[in-house]
Protein backbone atom coordinates (compact mmCIF):
# COMPACT_ATOMS: atom_id res chain seq x y z
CA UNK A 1 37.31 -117.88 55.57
CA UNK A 2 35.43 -114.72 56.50
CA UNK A 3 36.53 -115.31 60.21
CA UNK A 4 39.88 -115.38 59.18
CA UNK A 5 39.63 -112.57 57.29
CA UNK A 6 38.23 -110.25 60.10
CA UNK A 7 40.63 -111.73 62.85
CA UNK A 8 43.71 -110.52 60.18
CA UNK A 9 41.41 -106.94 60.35
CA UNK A 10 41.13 -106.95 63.81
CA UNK A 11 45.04 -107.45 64.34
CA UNK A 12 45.88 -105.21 62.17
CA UNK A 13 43.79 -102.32 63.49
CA UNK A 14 44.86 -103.28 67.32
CA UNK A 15 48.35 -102.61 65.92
CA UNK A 16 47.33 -99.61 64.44
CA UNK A 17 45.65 -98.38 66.82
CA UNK A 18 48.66 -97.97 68.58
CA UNK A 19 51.05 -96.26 65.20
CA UNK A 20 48.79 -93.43 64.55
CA UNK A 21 46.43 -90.38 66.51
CA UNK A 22 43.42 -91.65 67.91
CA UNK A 23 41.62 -88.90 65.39
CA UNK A 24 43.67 -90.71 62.21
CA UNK A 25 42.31 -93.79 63.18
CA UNK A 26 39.09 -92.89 63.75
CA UNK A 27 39.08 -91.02 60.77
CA UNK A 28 41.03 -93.10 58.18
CA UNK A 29 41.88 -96.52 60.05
CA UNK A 30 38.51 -97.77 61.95
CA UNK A 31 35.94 -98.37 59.07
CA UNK A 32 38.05 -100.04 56.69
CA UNK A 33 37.26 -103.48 55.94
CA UNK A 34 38.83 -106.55 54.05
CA UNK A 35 37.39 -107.77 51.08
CA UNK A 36 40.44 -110.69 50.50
CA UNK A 37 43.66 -111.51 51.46
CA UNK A 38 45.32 -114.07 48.51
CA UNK A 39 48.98 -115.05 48.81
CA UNK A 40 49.98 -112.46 50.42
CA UNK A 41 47.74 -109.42 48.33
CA UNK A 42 45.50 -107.57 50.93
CA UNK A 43 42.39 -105.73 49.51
CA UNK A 44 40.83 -103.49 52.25
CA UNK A 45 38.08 -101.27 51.32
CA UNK A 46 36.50 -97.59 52.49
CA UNK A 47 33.40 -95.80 51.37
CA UNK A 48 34.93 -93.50 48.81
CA UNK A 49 37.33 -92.58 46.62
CA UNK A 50 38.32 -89.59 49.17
CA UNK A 51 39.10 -91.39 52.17
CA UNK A 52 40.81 -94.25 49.50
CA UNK A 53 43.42 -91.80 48.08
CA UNK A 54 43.97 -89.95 51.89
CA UNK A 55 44.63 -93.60 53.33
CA UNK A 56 46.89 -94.41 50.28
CA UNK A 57 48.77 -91.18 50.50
CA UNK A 58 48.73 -91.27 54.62
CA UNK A 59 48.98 -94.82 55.49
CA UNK A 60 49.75 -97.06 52.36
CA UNK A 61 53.15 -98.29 53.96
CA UNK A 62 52.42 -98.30 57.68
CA UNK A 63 49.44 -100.54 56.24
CA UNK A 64 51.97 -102.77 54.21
CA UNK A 65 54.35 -103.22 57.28
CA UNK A 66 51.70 -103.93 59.80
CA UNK A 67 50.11 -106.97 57.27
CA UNK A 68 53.94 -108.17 56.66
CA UNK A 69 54.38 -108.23 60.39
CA UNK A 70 51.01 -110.18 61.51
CA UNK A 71 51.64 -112.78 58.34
CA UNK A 72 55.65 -112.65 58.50
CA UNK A 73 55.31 -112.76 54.89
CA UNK A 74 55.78 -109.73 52.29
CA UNK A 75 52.11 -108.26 51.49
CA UNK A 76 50.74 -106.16 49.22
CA UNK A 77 47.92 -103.97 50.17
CA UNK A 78 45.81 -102.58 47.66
CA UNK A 79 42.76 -99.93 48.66
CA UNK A 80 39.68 -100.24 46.73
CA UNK A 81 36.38 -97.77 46.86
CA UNK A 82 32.73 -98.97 47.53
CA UNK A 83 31.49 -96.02 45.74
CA UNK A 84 33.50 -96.85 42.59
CA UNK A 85 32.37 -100.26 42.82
CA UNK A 86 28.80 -99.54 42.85
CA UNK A 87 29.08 -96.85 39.83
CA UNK A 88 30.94 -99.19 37.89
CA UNK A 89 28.00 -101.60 38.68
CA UNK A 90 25.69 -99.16 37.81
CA UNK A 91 27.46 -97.60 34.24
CA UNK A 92 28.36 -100.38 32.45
CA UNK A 93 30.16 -97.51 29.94
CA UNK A 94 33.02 -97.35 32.61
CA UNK A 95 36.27 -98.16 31.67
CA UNK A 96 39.02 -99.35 33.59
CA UNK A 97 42.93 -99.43 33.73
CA UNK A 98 45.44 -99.99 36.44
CA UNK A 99 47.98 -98.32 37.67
CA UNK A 100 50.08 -98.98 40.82
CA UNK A 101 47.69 -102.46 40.98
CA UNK A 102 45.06 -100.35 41.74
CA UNK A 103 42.19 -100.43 39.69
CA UNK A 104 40.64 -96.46 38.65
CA UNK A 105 38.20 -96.02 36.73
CA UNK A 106 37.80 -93.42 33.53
CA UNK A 107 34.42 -92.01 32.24
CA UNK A 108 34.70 -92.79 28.23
């Protein structure tokens, strides 16, 4: 399943590669990885919360159309931050909501 997983990745970023600046990708594009892709929702991750929100603002549709294209189904994609993970690990005292399907979390 991992395989699979890192073959969609690899795909995806080929494709990319070629849709943005070679400094965007390297910056934003290169070190994401996938953490699932489940009937169609894609959950890539990045080290933080920065580089999360600048690929969401920058990239959050060319990244939709480029997983719709390689599946030829409709895809959600849905950015998530290592950082927040690992606080959230860390301070159980975290709550969370969602909005836009993307989980955020909110100091109490």
């Amino acid at each position: 399943m991992q395989t699979d997983l890192n073959e969609l990745l690899t795909k995806a970023k080929d494709l990319l590669k070629d849709e943005t600046t070679k400094i965007s990708y390297e910056t934003w594009i290169k070190n994401l990885e996938i953490e699932s892709a489940d009937n169609g929702n894609i959950v890539l991750s990045t080290s933080t919360a920065f580089k999360r929100d600048a690929i969401e603002s920058r990239y959050h549709d060319l990244l939709v159309n480029t997983f719709n294209f390689i599946t030829n189904k409709e895809c959600s994609v849905s950015i998530i931050a290592k950082e927040e993970i690992a606080d959230q690990t860390m301070d159980r005292t975290t709550s969370t909501y969602c909005w836009n399907g993307l989980q955020r979390n909110v100091k109490p």
